[in-house]
PDB file of N, CA and C in Angstrom:
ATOM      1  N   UNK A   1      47.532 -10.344  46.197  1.00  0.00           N
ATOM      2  CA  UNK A   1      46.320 -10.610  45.439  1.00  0.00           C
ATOM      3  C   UNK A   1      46.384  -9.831  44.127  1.00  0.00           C
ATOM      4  N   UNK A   2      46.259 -10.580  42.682  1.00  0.00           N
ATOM      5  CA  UNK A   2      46.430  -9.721  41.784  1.00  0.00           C
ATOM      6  C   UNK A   2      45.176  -8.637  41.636  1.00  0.00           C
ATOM      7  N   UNK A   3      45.661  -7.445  40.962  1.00  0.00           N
ATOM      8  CA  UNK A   3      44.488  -6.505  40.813  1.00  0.00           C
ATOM      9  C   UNK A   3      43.151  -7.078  40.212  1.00  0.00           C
ATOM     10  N   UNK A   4      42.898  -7.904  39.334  1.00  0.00           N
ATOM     11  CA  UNK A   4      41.785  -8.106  38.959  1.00  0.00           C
ATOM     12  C   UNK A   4      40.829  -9.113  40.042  1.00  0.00           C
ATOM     13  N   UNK A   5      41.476  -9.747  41.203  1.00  0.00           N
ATOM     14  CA  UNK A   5      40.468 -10.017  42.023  1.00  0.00           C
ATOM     15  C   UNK A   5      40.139  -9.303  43.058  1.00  0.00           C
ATOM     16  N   UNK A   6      40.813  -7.925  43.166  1.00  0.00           N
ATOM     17  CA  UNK A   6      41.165  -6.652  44.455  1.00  0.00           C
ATOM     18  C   UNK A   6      39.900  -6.189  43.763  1.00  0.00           C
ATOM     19  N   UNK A   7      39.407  -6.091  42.789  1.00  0.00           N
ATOM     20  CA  UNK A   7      38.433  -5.207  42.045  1.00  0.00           C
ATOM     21  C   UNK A   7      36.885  -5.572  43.051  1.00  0.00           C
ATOM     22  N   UNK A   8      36.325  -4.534  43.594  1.00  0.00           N
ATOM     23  CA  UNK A   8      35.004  -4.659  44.129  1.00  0.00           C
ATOM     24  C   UNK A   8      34.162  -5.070  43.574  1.00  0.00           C
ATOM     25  N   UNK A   9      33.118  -6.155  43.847  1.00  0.00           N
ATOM     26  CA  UNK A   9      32.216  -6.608  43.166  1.00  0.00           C
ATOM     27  C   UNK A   9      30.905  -5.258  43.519  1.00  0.00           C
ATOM     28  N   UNK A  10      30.036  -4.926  42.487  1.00  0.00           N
ATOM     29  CA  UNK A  10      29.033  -3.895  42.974  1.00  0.00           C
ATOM     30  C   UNK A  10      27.631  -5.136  43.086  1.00  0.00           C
ATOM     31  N   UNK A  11      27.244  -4.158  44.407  1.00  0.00           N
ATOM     32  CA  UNK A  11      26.136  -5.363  44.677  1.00  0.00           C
ATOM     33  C   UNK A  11      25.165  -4.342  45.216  1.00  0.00           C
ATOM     34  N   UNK A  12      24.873  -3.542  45.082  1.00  0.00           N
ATOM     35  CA  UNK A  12      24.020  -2.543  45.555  1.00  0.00           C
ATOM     36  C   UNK A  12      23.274  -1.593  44.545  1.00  0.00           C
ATOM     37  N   UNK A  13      22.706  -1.567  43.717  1.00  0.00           N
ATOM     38  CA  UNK A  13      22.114  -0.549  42.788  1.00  0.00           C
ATOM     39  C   UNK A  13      22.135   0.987  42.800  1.00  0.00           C
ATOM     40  N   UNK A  14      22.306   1.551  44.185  1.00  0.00           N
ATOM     41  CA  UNK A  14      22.620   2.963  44.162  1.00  0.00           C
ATOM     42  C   UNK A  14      24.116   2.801  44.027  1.00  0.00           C
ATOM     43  N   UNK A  15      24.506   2.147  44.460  1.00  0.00           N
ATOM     44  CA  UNK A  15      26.081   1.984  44.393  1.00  0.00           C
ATOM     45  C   UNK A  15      26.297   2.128  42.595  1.00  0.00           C
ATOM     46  N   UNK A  16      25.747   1.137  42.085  1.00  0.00           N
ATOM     47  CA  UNK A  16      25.628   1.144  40.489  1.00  0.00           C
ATOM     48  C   UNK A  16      25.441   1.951  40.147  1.00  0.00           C
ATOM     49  N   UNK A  17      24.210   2.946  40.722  1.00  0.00           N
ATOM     50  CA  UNK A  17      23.869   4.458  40.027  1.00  0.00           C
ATOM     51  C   UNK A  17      25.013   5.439  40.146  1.00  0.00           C
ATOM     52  N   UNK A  18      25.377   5.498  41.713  1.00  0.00           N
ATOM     53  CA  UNK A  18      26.694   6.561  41.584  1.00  0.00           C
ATOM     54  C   UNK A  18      27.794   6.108  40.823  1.00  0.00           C
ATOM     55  N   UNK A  19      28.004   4.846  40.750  1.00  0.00           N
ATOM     56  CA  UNK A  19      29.673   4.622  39.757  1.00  0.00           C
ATOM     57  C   UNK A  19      29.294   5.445  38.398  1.00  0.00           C
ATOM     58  N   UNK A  20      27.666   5.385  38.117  1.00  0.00           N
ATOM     59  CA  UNK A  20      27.529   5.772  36.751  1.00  0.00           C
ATOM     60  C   UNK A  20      27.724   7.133  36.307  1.00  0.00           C
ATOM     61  N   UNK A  21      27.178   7.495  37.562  1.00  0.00           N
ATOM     62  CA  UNK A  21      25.978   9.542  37.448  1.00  0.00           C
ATOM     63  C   UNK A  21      27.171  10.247  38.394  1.00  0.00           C
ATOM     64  N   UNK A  22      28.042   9.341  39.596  1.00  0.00           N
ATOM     65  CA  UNK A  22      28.766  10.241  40.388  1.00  0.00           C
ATOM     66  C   UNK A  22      29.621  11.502  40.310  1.00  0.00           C
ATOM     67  N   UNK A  23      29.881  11.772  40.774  1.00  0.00           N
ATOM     68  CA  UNK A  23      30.814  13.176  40.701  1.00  0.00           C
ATOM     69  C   UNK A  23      30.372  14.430  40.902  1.00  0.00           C
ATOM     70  N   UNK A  24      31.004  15.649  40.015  1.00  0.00           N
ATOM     71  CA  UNK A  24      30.821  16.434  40.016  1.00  0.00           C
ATOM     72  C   UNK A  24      29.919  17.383  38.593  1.00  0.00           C
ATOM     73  N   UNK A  25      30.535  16.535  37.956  1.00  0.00           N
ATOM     74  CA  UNK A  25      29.891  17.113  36.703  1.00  0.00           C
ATOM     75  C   UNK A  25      29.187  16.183  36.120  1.00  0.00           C
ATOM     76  N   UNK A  26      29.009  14.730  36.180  1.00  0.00           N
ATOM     77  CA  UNK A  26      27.778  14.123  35.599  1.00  0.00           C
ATOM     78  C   UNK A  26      26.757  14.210  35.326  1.00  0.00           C
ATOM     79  N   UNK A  27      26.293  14.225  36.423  1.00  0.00           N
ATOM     80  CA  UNK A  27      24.502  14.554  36.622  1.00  0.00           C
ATOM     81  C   UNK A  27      24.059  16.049  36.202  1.00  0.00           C
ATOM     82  N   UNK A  28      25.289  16.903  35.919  1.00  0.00           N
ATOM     83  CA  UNK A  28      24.960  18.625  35.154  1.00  0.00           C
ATOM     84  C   UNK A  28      25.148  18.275  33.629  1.00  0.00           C
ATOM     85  N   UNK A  29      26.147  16.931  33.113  1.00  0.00           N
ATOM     86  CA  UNK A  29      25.868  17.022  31.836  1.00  0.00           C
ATOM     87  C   UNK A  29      24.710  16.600  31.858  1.00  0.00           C
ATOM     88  N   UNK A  30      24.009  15.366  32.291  1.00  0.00           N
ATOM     89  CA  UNK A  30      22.818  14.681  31.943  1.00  0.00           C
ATOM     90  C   UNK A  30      21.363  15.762  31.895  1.00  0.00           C
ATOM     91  N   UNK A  31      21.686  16.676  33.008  1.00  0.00           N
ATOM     92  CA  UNK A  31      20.878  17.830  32.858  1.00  0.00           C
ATOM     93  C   UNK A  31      20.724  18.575  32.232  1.00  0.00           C
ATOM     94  N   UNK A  32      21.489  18.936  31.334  1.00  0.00           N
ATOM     95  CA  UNK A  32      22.075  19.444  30.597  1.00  0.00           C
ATOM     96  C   UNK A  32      21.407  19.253  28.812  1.00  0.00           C
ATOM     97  N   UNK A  33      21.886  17.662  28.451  1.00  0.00           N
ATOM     98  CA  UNK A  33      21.226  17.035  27.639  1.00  0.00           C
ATOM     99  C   UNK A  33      19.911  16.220  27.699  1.00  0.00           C
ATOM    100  N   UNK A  34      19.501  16.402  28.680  1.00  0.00           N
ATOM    101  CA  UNK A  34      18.176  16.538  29.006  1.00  0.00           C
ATOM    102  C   UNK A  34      16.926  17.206  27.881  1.00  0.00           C
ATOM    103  N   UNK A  35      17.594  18.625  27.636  1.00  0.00           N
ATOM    104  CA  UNK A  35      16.765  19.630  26.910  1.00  0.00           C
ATOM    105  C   UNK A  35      16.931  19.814  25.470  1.00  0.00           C
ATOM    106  N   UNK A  36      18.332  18.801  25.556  1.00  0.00           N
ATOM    107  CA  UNK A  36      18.791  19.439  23.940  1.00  0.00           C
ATOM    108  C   UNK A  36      19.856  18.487  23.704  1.00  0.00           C
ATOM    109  N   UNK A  37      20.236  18.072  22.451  1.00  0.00           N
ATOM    110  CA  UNK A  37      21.628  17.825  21.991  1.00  0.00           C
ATOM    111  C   UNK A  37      22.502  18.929  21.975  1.00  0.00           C
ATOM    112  N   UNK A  38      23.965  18.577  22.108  1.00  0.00           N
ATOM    113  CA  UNK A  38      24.975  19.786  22.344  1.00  0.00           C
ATOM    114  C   UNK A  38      26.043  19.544  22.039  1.00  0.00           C
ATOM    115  N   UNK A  39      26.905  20.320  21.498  1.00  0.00           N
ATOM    116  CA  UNK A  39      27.952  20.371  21.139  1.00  0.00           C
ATOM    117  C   UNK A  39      28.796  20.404  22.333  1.00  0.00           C
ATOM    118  N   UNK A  40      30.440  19.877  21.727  1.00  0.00           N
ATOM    119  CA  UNK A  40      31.266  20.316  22.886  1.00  0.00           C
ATOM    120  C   UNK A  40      31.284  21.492  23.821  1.00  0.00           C
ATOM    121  N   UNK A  41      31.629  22.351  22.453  1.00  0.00           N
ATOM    122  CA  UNK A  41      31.539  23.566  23.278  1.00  0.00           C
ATOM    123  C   UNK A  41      30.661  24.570  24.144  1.00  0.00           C
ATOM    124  N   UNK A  42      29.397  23.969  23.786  1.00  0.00           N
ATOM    125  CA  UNK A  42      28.193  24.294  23.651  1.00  0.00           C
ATOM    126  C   UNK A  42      28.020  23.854  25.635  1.00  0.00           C
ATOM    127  N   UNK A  43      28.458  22.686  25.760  1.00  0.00           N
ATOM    128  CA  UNK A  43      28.591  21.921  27.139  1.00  0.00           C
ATOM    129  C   UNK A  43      29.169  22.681  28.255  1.00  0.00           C
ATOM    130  N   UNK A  44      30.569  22.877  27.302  1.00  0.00           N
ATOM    131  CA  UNK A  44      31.608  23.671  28.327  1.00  0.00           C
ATOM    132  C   UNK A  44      31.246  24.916  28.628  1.00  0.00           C
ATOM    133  N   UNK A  45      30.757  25.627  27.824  1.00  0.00           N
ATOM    134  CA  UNK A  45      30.077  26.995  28.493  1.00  0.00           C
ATOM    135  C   UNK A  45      28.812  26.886  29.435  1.00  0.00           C
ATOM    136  N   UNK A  46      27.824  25.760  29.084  1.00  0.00           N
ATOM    137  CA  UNK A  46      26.729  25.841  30.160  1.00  0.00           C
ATOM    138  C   UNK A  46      27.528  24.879  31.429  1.00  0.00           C
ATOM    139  N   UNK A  47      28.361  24.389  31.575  1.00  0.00           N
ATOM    140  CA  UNK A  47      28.906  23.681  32.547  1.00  0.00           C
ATOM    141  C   UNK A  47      30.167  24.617  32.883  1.00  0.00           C
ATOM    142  N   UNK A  48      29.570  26.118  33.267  1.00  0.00           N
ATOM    143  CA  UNK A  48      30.535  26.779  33.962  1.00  0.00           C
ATOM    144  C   UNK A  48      31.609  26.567  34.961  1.00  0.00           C
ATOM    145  N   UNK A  49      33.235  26.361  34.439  1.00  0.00           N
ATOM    146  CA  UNK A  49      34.373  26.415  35.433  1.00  0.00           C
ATOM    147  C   UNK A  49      34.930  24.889  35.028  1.00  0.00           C
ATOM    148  N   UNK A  50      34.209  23.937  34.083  1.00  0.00           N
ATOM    149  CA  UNK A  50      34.628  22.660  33.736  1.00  0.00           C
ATOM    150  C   UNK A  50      36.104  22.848  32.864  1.00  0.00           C
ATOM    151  N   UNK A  51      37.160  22.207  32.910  1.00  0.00           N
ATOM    152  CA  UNK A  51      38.239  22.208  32.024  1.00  0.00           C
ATOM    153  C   UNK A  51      37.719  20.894  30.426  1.00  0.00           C
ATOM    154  N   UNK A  52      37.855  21.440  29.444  1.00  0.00           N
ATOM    155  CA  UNK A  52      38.266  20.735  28.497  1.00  0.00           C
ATOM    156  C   UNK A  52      38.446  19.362  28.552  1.00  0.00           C
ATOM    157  N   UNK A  53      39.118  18.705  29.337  1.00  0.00           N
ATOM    158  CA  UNK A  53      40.002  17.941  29.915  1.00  0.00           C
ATOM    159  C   UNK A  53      39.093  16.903  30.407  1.00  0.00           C
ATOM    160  N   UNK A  54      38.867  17.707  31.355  1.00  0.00           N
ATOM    161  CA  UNK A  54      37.203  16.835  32.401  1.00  0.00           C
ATOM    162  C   UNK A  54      36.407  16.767  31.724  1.00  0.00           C
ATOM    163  N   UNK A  55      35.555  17.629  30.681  1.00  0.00           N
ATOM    164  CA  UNK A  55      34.534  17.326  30.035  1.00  0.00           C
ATOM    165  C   UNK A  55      34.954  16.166  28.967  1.00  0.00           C
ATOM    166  N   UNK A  56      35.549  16.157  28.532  1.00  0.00           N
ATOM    167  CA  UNK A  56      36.287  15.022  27.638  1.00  0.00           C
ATOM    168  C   UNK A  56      36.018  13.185  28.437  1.00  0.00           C
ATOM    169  N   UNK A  57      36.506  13.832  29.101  1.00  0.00           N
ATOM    170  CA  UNK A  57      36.620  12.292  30.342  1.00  0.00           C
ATOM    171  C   UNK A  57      35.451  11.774  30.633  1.00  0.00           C
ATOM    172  N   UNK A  58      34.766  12.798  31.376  1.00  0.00           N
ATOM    173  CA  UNK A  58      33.248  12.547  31.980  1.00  0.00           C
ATOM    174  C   UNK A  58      32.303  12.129  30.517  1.00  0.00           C
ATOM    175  N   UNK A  59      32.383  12.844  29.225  1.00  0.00           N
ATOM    176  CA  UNK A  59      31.600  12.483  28.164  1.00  0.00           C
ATOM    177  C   UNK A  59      32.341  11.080  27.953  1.00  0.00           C
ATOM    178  N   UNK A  60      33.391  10.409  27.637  1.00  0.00           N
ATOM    179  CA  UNK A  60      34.060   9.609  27.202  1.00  0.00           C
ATOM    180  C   UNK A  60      33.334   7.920  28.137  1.00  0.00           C
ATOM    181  N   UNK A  61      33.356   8.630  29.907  1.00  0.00           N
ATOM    182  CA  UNK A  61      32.941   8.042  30.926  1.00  0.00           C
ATOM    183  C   UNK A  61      31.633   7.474  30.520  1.00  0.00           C
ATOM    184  N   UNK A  62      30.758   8.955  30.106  1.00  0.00           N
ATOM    185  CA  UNK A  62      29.259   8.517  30.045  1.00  0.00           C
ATOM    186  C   UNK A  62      28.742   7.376  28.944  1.00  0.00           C
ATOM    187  N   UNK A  63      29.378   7.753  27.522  1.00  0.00           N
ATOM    188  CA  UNK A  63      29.085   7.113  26.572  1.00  0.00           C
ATOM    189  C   UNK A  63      29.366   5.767  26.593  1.00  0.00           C
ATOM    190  N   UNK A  64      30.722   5.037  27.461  1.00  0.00           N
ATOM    191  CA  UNK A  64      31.275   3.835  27.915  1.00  0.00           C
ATOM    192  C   UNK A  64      29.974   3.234  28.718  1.00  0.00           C
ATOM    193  N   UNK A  65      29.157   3.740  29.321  1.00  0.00           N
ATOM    194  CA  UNK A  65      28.096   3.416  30.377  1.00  0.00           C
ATOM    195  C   UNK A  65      27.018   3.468  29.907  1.00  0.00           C
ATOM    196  N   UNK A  66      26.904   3.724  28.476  1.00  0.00           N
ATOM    197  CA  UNK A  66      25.683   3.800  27.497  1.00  0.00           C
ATOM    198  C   UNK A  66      24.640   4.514  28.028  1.00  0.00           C
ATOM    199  N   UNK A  67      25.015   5.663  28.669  1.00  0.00           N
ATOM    200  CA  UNK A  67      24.478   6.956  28.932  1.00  0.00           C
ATOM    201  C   UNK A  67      24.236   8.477  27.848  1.00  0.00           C
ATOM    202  N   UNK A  68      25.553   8.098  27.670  1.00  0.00           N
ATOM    203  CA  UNK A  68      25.339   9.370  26.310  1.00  0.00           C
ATOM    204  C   UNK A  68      25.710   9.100  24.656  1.00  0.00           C
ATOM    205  N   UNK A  69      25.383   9.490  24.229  1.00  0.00           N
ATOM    206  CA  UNK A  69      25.798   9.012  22.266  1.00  0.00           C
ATOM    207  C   UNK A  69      26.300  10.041  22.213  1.00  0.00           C
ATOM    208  N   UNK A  70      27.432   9.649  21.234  1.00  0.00           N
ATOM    209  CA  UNK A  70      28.474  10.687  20.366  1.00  0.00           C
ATOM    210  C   UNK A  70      28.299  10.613  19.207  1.00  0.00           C
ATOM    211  N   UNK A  71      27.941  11.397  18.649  1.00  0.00           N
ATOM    212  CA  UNK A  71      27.802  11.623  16.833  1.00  0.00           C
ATOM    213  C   UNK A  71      28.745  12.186  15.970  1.00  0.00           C
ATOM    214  N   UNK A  72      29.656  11.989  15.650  1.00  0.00           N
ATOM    215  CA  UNK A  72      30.596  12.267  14.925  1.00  0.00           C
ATOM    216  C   UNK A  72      30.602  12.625  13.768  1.00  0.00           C
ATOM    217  N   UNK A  73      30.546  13.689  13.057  1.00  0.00           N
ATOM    218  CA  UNK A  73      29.869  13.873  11.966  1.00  0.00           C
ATOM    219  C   UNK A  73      30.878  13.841  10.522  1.00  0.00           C
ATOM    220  N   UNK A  74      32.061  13.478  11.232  1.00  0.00           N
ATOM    221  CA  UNK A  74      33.522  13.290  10.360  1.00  0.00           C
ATOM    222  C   UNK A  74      33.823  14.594   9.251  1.00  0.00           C
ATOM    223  N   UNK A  75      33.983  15.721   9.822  1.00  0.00           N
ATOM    224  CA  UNK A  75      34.033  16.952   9.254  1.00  0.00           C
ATOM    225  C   UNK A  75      35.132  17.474   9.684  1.00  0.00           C
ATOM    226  N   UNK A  76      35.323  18.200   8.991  1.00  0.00           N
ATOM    227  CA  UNK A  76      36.572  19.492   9.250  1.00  0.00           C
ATOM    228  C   UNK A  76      36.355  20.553   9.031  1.00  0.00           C
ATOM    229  N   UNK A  77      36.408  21.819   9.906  1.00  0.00           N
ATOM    230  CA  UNK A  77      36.413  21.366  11.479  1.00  0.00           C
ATOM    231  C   UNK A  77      35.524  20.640  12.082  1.00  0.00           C
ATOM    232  N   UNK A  78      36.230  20.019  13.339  1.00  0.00           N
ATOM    233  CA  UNK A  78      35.516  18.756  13.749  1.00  0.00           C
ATOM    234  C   UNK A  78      33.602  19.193  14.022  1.00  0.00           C
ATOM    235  N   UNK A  79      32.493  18.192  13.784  1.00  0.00           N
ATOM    236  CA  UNK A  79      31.659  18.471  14.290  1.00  0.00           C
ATOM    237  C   UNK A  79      31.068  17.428  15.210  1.00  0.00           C
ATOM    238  N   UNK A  80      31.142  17.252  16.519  1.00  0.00           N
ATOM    239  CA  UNK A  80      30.631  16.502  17.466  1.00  0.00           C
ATOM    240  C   UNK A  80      29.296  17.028  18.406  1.00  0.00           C
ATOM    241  N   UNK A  81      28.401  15.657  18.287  1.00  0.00           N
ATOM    242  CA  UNK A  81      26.999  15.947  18.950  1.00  0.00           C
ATOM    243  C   UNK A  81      26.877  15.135  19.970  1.00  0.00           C
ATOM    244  N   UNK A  82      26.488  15.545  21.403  1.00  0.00           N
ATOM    245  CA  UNK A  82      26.192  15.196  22.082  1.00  0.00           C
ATOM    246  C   UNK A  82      24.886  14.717  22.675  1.00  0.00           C
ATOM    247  N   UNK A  83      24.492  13.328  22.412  1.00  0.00           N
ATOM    248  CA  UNK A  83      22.934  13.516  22.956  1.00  0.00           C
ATOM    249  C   UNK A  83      22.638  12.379  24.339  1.00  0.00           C
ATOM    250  N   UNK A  84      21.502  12.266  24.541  1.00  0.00           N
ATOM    251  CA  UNK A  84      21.698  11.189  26.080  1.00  0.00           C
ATOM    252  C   UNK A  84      20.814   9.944  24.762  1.00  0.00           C
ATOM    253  N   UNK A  85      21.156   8.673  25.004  1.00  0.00           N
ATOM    254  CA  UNK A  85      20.844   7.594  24.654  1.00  0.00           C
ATOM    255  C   UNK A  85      19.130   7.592  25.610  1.00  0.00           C
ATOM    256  N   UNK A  86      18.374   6.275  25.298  1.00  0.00           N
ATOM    257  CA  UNK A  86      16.867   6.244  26.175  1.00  0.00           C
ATOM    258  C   UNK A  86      17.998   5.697  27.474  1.00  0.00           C
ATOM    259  N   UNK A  87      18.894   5.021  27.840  1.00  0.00           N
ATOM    260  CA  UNK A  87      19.013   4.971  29.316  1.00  0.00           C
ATOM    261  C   UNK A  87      19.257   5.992  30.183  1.00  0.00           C
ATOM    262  N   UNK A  88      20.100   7.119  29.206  1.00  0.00           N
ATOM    263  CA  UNK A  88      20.155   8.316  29.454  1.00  0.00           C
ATOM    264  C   UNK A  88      18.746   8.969  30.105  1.00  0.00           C
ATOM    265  N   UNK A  89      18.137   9.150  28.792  1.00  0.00           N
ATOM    266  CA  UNK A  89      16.689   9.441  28.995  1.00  0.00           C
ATOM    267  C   UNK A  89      15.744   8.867  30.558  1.00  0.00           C
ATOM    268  N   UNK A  90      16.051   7.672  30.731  1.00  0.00           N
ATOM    269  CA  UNK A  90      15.632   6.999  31.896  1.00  0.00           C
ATOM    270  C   UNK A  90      15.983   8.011  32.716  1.00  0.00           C
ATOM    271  N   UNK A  91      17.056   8.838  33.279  1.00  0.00           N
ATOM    272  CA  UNK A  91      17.787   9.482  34.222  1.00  0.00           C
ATOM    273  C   UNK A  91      16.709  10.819  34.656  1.00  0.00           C
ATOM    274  N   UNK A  92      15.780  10.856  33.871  1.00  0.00           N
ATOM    275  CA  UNK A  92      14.791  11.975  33.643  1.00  0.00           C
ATOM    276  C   UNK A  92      14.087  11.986  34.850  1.00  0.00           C
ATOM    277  N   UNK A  93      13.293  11.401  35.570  1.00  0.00           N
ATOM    278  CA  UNK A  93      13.091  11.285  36.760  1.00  0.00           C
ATOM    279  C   UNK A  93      13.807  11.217  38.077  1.00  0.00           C
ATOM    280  N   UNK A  94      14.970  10.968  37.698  1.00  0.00           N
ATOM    281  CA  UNK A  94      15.907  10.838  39.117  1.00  0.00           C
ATOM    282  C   UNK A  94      16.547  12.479  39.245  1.00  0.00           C
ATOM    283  N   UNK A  95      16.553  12.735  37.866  1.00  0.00           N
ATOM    284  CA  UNK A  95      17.397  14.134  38.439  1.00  0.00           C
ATOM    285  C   UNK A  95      16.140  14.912  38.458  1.00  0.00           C
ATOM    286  N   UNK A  96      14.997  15.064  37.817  1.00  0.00           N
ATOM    287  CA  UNK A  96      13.522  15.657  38.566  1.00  0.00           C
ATOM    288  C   UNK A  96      13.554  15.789  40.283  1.00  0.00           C
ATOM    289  N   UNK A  97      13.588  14.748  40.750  1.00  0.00           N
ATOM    290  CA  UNK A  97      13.372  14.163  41.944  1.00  0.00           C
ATOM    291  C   UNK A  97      14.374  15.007  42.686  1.00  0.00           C
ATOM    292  N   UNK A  98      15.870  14.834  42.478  1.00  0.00           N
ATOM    293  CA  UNK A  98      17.007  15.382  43.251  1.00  0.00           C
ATOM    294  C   UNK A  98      16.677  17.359  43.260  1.00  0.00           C
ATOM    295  N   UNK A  99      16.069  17.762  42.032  1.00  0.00           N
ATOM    296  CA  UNK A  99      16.322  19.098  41.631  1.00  0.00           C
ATOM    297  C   UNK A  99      15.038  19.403  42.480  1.00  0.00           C
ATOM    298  N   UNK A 100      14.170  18.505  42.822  1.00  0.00           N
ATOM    299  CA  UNK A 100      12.997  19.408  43.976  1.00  0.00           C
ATOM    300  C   UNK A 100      13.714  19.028  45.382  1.00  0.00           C
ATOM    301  N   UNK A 101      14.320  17.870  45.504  1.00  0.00           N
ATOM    302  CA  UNK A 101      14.581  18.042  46.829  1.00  0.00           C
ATOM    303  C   UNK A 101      16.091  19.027  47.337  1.00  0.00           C
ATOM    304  N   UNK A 102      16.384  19.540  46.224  1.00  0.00           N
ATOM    305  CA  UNK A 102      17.584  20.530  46.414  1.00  0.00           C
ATOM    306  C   UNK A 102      16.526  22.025  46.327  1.00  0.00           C
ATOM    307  N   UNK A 103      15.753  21.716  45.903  1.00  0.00           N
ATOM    308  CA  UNK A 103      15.062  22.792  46.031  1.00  0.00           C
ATOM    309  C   UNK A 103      13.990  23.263  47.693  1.00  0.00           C
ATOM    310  N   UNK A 104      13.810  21.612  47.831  1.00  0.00           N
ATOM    311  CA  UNK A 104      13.223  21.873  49.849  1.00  0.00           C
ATOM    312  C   UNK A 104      14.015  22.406  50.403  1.00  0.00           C
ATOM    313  N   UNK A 105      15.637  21.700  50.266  1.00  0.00           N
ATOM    314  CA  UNK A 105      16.711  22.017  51.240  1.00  0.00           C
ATOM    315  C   UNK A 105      17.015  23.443  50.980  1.00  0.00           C
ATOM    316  N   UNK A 106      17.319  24.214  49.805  1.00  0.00           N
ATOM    317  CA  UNK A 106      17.295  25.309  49.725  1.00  0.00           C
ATOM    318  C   UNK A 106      16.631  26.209  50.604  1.00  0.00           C
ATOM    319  N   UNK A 107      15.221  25.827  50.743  1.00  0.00           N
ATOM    320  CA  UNK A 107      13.934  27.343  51.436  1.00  0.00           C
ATOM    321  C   UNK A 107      14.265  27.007  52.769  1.00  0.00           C
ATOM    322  N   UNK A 108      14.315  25.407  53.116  1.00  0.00           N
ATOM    323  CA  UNK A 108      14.295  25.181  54.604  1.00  0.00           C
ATOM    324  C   UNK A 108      15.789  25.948  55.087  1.00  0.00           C
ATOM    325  N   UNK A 109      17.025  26.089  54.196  1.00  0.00           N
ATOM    326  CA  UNK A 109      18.044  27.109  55.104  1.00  0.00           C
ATOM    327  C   UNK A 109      17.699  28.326  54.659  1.00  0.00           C
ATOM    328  N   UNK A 110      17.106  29.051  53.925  1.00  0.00           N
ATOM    329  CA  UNK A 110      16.849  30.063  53.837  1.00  0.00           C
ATOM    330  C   UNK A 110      15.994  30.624  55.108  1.00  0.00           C
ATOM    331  N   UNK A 111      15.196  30.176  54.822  1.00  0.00           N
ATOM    332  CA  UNK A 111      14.161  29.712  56.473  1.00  0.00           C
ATOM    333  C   UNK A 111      15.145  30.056  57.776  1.00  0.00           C
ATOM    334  N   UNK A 112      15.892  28.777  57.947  1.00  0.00           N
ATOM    335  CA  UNK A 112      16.291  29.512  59.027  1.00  0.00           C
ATOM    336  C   UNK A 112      17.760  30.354  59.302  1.00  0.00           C
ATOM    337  N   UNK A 113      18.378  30.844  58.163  1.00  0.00           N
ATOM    338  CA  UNK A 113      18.942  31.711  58.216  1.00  0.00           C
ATOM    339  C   UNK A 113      17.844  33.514  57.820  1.00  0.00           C
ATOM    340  N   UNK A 114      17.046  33.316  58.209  1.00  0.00           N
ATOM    341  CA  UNK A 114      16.406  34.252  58.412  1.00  0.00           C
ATOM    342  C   UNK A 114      15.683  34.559  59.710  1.00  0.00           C
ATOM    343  N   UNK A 115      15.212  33.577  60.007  1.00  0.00           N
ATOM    344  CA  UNK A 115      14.628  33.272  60.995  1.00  0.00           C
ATOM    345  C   UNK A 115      15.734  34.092  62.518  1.00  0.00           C
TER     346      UNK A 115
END
C-alpha cells in the first residue's frame, strides 16, 4: 500500500487537538505565549531543559498549524517574535482548564501522601 493511503484519516477532534498541542513542550510554549510575545531565546530559558533544536521544531510545528505567528523582523542580528495567532488564543481555556485540574490532582496526592 503506498504511503499516502497508509496515512490515518483523523476523525476524532481530541485526536485533532493532540496532533496539534501534543507532546512535551507544546502546550508550555502556548502557555507560555499566552502572557506575552517572546523571543527565541526568551522561550528557551522559560522552557527549562528544551534543546534549541526542539524548540525550533515544535515552533516551526506550531506555526504550520496556525497556532503561532513568527515575525521576522529581517535584522542583523537576527530578530524573531513569537506570538500565538486568535486560534492560538482560542487554546486559552483549554490550558485554564488542564492547569486547575493538575492542580486537584496535585493536593489530592499530597493528601494522601500525608495522610
Amino acid at each position: 500500500m503506498p504511503k499516502e493511503q497508509a496515512t490515518k484519516t483523523l476523525t476524532c477532534p481530541v485526536e485533532t487537538t493532540l496532533k496539534i498541542i501534543g507532546g512535551r513542550w507544546k502546550v508550555l510554549i502556548i502557555h507560555f505565549l499566552l502572557n506575552d510575545t517572546m523571543r527565541f531565546g526568551e522561550l528557551t530559558r522559560s522552557l527549562n531543559g528544551i534543546s534549541a533544536r526542539t524548540l525550533s521544531k515544535q515552533l516551526r510545528e506550531l506555526e504550520a498549524d496556525g497556532v503561532v505567528h513568527r515575525k521576522d523582523f529581517g535584522e542583523i542580528p537576527p530578530k524573531v517574535e513569537y506570538s500565538l495567532t486568535p486560534l492560538g488564543r482560542s487554546l486559552e481555556q483549554v490550558l485554564l482548564s488542564m492547569e486547575a485540574w493538575g492542580s486537584t490532582v496535585e493536593k489530592q496526592r499530597t493528601k494522601r501522601k500525608s495522610s
